[in-house]
N, C-alpha and C. Protein backbone atom coordinates (compact mmCIF):
# COMPACT_ATOMS: atom_id res chain seq x y z
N UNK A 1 -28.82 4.02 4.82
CA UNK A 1 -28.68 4.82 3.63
C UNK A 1 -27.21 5.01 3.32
N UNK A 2 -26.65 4.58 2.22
CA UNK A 2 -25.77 4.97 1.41
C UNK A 2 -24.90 6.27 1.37
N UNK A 3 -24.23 6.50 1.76
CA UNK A 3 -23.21 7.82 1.45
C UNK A 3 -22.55 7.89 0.44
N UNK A 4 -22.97 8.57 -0.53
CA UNK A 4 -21.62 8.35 -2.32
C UNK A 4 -20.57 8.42 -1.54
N UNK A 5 -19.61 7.50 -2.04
CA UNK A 5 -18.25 7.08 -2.09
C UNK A 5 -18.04 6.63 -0.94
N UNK A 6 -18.73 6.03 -0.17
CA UNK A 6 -18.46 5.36 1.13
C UNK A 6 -18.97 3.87 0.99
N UNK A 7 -18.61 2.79 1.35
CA UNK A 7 -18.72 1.29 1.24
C UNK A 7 -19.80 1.40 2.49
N UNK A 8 -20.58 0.66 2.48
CA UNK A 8 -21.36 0.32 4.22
C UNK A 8 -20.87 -0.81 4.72
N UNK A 9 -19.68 -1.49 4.58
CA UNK A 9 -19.34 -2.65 5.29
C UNK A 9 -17.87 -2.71 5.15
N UNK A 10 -17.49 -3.08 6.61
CA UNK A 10 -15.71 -3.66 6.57
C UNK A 10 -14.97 -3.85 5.85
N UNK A 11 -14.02 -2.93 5.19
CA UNK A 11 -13.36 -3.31 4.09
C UNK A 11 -12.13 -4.00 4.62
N UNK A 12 -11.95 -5.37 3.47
CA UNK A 12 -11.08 -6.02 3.79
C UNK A 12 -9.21 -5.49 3.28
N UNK A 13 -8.43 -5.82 4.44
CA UNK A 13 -7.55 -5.22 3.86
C UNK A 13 -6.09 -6.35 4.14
N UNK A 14 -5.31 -6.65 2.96
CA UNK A 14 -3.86 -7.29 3.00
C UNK A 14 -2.54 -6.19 3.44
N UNK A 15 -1.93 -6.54 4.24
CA UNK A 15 -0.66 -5.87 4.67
C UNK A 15 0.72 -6.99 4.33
N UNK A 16 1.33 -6.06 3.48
CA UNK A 16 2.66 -6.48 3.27
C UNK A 16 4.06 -5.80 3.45
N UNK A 17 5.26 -6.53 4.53
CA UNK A 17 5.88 -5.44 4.53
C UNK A 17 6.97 -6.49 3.76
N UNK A 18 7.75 -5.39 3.17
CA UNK A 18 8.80 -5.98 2.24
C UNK A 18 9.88 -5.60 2.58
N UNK A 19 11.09 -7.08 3.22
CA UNK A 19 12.21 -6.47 3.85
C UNK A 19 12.74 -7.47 4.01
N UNK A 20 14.03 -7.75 3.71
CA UNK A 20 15.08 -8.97 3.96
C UNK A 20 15.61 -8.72 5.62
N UNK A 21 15.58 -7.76 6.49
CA UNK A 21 15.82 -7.60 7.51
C UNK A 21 14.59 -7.54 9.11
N UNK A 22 13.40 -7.49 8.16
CA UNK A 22 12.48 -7.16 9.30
C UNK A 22 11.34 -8.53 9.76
N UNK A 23 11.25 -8.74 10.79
CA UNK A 23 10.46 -9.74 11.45
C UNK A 23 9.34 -8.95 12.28
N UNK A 24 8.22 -9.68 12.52
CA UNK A 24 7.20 -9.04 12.87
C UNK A 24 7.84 -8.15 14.35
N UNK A 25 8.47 -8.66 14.98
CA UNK A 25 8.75 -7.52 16.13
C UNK A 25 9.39 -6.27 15.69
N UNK A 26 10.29 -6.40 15.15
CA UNK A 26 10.69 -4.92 14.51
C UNK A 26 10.68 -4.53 12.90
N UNK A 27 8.99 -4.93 12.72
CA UNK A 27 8.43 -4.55 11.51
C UNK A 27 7.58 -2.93 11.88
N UNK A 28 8.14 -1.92 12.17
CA UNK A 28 7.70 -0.21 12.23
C UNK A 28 6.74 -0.25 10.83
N UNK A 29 6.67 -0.12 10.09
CA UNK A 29 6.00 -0.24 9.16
C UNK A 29 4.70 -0.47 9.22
N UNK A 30 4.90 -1.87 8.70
CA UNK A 30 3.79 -2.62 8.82
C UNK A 30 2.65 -2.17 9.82
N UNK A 31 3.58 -2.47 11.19
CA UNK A 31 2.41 -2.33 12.70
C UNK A 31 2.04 -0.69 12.28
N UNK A 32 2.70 0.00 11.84
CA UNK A 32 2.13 1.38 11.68
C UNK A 32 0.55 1.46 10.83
N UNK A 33 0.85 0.67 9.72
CA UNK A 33 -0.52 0.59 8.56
C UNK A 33 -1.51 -0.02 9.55
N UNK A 34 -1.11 -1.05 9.78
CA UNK A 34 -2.29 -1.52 10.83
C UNK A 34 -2.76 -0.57 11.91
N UNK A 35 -2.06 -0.31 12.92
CA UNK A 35 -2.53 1.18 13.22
C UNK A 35 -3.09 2.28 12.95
N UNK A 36 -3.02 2.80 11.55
CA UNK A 36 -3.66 3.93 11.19
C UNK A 36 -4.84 3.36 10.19
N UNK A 37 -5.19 1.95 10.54
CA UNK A 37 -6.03 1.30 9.79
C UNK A 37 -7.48 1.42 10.59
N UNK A 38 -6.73 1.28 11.58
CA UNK A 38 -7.87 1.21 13.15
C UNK A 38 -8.75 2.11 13.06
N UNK A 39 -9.10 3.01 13.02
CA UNK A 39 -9.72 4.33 12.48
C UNK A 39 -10.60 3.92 11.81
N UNK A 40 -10.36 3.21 10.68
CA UNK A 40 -11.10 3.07 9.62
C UNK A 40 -12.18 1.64 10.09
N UNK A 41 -13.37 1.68 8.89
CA UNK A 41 -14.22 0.32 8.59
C UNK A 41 -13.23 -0.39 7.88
N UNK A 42 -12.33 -1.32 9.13
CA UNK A 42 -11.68 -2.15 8.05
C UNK A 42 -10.89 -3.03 8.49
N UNK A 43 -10.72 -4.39 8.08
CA UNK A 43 -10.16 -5.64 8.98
C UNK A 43 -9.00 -5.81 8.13
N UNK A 44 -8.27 -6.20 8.85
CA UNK A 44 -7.18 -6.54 8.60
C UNK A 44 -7.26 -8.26 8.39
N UNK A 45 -7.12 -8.72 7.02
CA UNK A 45 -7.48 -10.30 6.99
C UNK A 45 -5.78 -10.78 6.67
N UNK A 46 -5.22 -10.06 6.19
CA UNK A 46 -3.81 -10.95 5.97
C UNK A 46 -2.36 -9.71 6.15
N UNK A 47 -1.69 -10.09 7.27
CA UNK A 47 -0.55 -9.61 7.48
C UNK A 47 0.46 -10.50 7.04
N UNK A 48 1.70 -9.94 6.55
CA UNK A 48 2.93 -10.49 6.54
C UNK A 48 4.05 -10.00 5.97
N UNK A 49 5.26 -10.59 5.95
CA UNK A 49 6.51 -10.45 5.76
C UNK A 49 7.41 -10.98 4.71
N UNK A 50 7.78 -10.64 3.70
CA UNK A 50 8.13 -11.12 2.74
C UNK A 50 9.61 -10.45 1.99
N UNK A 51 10.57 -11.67 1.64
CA UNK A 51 11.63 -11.03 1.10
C UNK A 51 11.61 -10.16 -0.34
N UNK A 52 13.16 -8.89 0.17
CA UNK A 52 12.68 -8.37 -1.32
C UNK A 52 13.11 -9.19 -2.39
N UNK A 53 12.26 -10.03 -2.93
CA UNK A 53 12.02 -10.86 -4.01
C UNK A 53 11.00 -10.53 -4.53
N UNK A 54 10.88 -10.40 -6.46
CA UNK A 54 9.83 -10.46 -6.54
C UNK A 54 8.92 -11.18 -7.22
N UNK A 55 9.39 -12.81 -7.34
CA UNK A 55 8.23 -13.40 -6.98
C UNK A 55 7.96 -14.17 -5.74
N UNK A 56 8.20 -13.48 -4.79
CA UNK A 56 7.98 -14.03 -3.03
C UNK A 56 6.60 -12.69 -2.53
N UNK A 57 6.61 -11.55 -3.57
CA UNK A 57 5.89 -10.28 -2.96
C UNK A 57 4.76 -10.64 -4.10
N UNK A 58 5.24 -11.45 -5.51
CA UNK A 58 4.00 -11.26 -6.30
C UNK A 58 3.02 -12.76 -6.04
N UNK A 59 3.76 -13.65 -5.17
CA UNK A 59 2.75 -14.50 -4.44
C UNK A 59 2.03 -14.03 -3.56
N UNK A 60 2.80 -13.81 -2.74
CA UNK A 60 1.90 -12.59 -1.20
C UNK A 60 0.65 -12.27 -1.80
N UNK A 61 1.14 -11.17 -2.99
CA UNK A 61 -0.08 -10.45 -3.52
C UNK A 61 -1.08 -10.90 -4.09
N UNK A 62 -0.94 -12.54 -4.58
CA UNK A 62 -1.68 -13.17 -5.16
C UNK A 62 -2.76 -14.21 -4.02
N UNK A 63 -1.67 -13.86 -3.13
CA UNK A 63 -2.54 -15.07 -1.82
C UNK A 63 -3.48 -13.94 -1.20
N UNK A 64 -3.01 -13.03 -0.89
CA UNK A 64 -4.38 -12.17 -0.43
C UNK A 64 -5.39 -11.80 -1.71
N UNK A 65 -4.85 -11.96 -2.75
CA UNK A 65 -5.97 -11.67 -3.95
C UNK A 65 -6.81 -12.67 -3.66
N UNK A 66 -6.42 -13.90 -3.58
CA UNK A 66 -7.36 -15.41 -3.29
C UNK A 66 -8.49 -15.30 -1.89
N UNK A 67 -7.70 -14.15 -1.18
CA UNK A 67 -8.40 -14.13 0.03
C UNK A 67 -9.95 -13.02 0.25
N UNK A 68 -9.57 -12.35 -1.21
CA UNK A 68 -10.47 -11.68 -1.19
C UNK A 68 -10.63 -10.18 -0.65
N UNK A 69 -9.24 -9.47 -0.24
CA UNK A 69 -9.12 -8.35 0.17
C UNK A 69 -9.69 -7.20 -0.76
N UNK A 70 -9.96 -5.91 -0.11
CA UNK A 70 -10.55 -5.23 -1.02
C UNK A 70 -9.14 -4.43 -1.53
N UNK A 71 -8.44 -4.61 -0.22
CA UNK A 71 -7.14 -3.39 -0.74
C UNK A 71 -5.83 -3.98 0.07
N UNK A 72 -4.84 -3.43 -0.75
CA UNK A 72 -3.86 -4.00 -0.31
C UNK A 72 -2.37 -3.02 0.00
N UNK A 73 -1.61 -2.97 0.60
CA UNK A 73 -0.88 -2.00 1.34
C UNK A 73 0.41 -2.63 1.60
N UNK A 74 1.45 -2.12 0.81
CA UNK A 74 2.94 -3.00 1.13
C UNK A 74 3.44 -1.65 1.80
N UNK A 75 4.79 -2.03 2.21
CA UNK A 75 5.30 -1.29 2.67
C UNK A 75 6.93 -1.92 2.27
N UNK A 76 7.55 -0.85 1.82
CA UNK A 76 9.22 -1.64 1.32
C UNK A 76 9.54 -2.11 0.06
N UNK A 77 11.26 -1.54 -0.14
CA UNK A 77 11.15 -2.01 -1.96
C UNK A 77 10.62 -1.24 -2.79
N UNK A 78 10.53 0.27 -2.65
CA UNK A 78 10.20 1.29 -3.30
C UNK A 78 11.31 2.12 -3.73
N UNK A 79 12.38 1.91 -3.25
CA UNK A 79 13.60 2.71 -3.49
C UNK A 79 14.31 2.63 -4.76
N UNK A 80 15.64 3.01 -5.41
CA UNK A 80 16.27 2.62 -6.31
C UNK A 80 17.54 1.72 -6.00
N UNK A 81 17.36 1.05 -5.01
CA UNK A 81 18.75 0.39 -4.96
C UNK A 81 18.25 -1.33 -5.39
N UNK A 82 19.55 -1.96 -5.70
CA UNK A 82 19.32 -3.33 -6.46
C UNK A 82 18.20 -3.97 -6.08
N UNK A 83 17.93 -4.01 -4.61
CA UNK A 83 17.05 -4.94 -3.81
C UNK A 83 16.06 -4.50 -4.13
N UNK A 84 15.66 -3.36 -4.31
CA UNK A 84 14.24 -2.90 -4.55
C UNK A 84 13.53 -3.33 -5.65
N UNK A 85 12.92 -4.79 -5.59
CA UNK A 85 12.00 -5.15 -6.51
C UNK A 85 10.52 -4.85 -5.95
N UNK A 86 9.86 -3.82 -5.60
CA UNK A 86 8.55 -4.43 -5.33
C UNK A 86 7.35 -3.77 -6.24
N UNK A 87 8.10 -2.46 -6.90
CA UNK A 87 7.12 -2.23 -8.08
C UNK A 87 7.99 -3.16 -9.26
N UNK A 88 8.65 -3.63 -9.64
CA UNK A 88 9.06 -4.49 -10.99
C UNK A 88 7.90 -5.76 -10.64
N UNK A 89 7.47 -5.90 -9.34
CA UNK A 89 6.78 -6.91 -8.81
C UNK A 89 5.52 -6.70 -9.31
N UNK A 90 4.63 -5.72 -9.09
CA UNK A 90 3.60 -5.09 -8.67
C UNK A 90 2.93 -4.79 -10.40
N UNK A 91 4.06 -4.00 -10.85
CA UNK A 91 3.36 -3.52 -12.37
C UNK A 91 2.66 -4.46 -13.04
N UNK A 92 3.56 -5.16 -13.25
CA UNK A 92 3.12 -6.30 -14.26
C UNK A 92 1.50 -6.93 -13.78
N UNK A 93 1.04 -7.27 -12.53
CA UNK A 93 -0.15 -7.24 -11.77
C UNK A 93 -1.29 -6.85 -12.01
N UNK A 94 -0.63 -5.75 -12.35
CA UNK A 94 -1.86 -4.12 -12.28
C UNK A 94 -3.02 -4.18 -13.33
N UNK A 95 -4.51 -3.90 -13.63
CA UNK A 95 -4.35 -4.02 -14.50
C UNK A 95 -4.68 -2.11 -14.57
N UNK A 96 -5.01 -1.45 -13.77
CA UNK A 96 -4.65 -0.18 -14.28
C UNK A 96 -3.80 0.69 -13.24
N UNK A 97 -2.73 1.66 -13.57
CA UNK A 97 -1.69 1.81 -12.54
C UNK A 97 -2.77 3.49 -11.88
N UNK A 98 -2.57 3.51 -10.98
CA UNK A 98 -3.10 4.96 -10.72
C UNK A 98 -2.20 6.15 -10.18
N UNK A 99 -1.51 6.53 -11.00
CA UNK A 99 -0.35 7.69 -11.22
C UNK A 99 -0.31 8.83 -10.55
N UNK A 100 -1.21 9.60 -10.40
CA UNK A 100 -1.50 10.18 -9.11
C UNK A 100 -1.35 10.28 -7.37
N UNK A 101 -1.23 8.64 -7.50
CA UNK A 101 -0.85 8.53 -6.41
C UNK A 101 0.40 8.70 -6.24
N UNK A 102 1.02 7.97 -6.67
CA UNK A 102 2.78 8.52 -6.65
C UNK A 102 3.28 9.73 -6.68
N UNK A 103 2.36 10.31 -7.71
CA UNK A 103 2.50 12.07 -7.97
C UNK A 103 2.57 12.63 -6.49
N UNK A 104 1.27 12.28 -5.76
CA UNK A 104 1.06 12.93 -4.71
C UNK A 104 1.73 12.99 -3.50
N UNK A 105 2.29 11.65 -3.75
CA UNK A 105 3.16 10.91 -2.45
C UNK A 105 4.52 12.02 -2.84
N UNK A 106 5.33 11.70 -3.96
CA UNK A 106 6.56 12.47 -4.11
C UNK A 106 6.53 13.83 -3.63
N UNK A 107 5.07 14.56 -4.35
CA UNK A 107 5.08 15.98 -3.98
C UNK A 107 4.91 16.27 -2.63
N UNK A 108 3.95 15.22 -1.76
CA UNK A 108 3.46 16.08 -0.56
C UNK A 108 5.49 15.44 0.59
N UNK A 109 5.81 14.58 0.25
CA UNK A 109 7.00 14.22 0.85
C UNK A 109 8.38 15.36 -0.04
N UNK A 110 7.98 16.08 -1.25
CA UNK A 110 9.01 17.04 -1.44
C UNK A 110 8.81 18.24 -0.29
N UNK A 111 7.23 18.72 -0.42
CA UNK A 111 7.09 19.75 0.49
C UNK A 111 7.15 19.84 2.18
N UNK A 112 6.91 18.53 2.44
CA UNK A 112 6.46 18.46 3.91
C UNK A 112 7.79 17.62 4.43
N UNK A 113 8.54 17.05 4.04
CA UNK A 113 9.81 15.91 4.54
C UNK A 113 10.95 16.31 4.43
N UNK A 114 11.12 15.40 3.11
CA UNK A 114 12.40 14.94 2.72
C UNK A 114 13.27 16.26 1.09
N UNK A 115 12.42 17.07 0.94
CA UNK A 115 13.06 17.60 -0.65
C UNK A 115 13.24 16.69 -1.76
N UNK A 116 14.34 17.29 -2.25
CA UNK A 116 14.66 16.69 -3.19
C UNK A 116 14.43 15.52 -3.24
N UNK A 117 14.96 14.69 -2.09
CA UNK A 117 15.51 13.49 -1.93
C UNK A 117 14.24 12.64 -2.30
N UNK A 118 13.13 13.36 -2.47
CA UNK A 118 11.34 12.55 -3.01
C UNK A 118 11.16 11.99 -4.08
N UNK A 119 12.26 12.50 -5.14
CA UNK A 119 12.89 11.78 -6.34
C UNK A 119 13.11 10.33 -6.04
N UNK A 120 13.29 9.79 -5.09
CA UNK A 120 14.21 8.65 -4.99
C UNK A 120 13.05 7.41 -4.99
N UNK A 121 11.60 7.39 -4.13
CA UNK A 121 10.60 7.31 -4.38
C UNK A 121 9.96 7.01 -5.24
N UNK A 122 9.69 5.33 -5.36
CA UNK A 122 8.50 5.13 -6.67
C UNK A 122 7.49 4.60 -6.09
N UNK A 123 7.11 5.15 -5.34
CA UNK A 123 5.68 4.56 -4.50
C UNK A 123 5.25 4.19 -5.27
N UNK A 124 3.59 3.63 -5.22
CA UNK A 124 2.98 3.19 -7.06
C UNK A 124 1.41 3.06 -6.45
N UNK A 125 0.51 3.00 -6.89
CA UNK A 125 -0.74 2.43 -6.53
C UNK A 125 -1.15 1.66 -7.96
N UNK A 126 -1.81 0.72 -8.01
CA UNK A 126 -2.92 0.27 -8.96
C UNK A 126 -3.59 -0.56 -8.22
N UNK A 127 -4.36 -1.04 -9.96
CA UNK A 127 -6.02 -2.26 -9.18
C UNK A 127 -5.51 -3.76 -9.53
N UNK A 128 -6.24 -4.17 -9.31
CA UNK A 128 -6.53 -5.59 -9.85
C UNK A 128 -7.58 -6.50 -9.17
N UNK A 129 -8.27 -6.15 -10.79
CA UNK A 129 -9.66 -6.37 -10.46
C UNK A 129 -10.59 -5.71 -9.48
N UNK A 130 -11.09 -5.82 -8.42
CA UNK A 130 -11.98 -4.71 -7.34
C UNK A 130 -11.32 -5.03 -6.31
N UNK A 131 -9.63 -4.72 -6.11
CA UNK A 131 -9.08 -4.66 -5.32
C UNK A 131 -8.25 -3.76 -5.98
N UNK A 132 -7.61 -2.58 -4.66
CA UNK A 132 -6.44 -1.58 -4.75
C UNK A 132 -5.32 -2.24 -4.24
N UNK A 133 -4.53 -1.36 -5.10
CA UNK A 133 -2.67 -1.62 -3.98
C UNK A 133 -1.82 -0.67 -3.87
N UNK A 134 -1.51 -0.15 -2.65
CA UNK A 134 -0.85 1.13 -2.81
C UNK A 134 0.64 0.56 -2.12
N UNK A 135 1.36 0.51 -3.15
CA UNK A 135 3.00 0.55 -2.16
C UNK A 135 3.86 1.82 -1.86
N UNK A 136 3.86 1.78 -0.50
CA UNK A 136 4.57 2.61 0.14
C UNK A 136 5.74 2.34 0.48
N UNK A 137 6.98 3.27 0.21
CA UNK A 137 8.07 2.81 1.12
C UNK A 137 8.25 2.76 2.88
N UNK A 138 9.25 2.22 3.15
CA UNK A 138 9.42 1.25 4.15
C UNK A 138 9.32 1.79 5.91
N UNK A 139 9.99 3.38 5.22
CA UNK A 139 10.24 4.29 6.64
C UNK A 139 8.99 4.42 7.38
N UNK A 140 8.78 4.56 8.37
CA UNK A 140 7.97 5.06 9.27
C UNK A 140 7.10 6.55 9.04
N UNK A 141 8.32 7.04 8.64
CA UNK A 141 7.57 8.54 8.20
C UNK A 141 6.71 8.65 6.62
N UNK A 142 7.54 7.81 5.71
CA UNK A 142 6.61 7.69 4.64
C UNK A 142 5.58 6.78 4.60
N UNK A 143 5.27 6.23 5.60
CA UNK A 143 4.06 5.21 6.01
C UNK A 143 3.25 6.11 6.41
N UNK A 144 3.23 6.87 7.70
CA UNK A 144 2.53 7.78 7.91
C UNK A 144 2.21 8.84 7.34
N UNK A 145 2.48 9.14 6.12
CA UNK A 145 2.81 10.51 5.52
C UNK A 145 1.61 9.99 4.37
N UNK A 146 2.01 8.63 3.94
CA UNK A 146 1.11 8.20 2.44
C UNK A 146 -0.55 7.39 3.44
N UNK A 147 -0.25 7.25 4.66
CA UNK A 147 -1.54 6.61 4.99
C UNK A 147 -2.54 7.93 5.54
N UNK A 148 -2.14 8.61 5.79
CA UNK A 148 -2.94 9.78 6.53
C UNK A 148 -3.22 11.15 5.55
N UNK A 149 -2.02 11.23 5.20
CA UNK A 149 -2.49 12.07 3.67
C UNK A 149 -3.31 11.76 2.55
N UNK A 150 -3.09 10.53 2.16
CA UNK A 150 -3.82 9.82 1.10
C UNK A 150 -4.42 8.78 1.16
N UNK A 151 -4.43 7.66 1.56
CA UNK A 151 -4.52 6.19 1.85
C UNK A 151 -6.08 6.67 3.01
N UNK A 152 -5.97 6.93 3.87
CA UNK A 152 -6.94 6.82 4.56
C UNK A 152 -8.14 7.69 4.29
N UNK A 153 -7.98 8.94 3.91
CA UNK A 153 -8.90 9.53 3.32
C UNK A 153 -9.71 9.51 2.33
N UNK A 154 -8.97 8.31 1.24
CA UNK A 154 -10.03 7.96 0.21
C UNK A 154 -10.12 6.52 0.11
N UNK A 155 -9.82 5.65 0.78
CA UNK A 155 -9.87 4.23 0.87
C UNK A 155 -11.20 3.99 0.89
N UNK A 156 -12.10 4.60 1.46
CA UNK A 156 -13.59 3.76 1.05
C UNK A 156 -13.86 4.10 -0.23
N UNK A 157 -13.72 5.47 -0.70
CA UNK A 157 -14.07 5.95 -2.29
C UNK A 157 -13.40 5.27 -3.59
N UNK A 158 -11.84 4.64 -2.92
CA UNK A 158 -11.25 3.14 -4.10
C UNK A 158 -12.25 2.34 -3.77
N UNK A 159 -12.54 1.75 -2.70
CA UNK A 159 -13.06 0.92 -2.83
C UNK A 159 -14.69 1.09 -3.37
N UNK A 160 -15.30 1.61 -3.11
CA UNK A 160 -16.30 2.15 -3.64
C UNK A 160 -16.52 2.03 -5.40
N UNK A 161 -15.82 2.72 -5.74
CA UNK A 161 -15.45 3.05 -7.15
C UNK A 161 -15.03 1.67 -7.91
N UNK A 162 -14.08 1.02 -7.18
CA UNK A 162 -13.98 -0.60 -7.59
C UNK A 162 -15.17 -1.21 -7.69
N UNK A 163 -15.97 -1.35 -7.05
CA UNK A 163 -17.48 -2.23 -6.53
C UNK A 163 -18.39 -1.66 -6.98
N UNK A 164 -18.60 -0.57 -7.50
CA UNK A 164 -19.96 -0.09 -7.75
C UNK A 164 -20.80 -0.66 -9.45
């Protein structure tokens, strides 16, 4: 039997971390999403590493689209400095952005982290097609902060809501 807003099967999930400096051994990030993924109904079908470029992140995103993920999870390239292409990447993608999420990310990282400094932050979520994408920035703490606050608690209900 069915639970509203719960999927009954393995949701598939793409991990991307976005970083001109990081290789899978000292990718904190990344191994973090996967980690707090564990918890969940949900496989991990495509990991990887990609420069901040963005059409090197809007292939990524397109190769796990091919793969069929239900949701997808970057990490990196959320900031305002030059390198940070990964929402200029991402928007254009989307076909609806979900604004809230960012809202939530800035506010719960104004109150609980960083202050002010949550301004700096363009996390982003949207869809495409019956797949999600939530980009998170790169730190460790805002990985954990956007996967456990938000990301994990309603990830079957995106997905859900996508598929139904």
């Amino acid at each position: 039997m069915s639970i509203v807003g719960r999927i009954d099967r393995d949701i598939g999930v793409g991990v991307i971390t976005i970083s001109d400096t990081r290789n899978e051994e000292t990718d904190k990030g990344g191994r973090l999403v996967i980690d707090q993924l564990m918890s969940l109904n949900t496989v991990i079908d495509d990991y990887r590493i990609v420069k901040d470029d963005a059409a090197a992140i809007s292939e990524a995103v397109r190769h796990q689209l091919r793969c069929g993920v239900d949701a997808i999870i970057t990490t990196g390239g959320t900031g305002i400095a030059y390198r940070d292409v990964t929402i200029e990447a991402l928007r254009p993608l989307f076909d609806k952005e979900i604004e809230g999420f960012g809202e939530l990310f800035r506010m719960l990282s104004y109150t609980e982290d960083i202050g002010s400094r949550s301004m700096l932050s363009r996390a982003v979520a949207g869809t495409i097609g019956q797949t999600v994408i939530f980009a998170l920035p790169g730190s460790t703490g805002a990985v954990r902060l956007g996967m456990e606050r938000l990301i994990k608690p309603e990830l079957n209900h995106f997905v859900h809501e996508l598929n139904k």
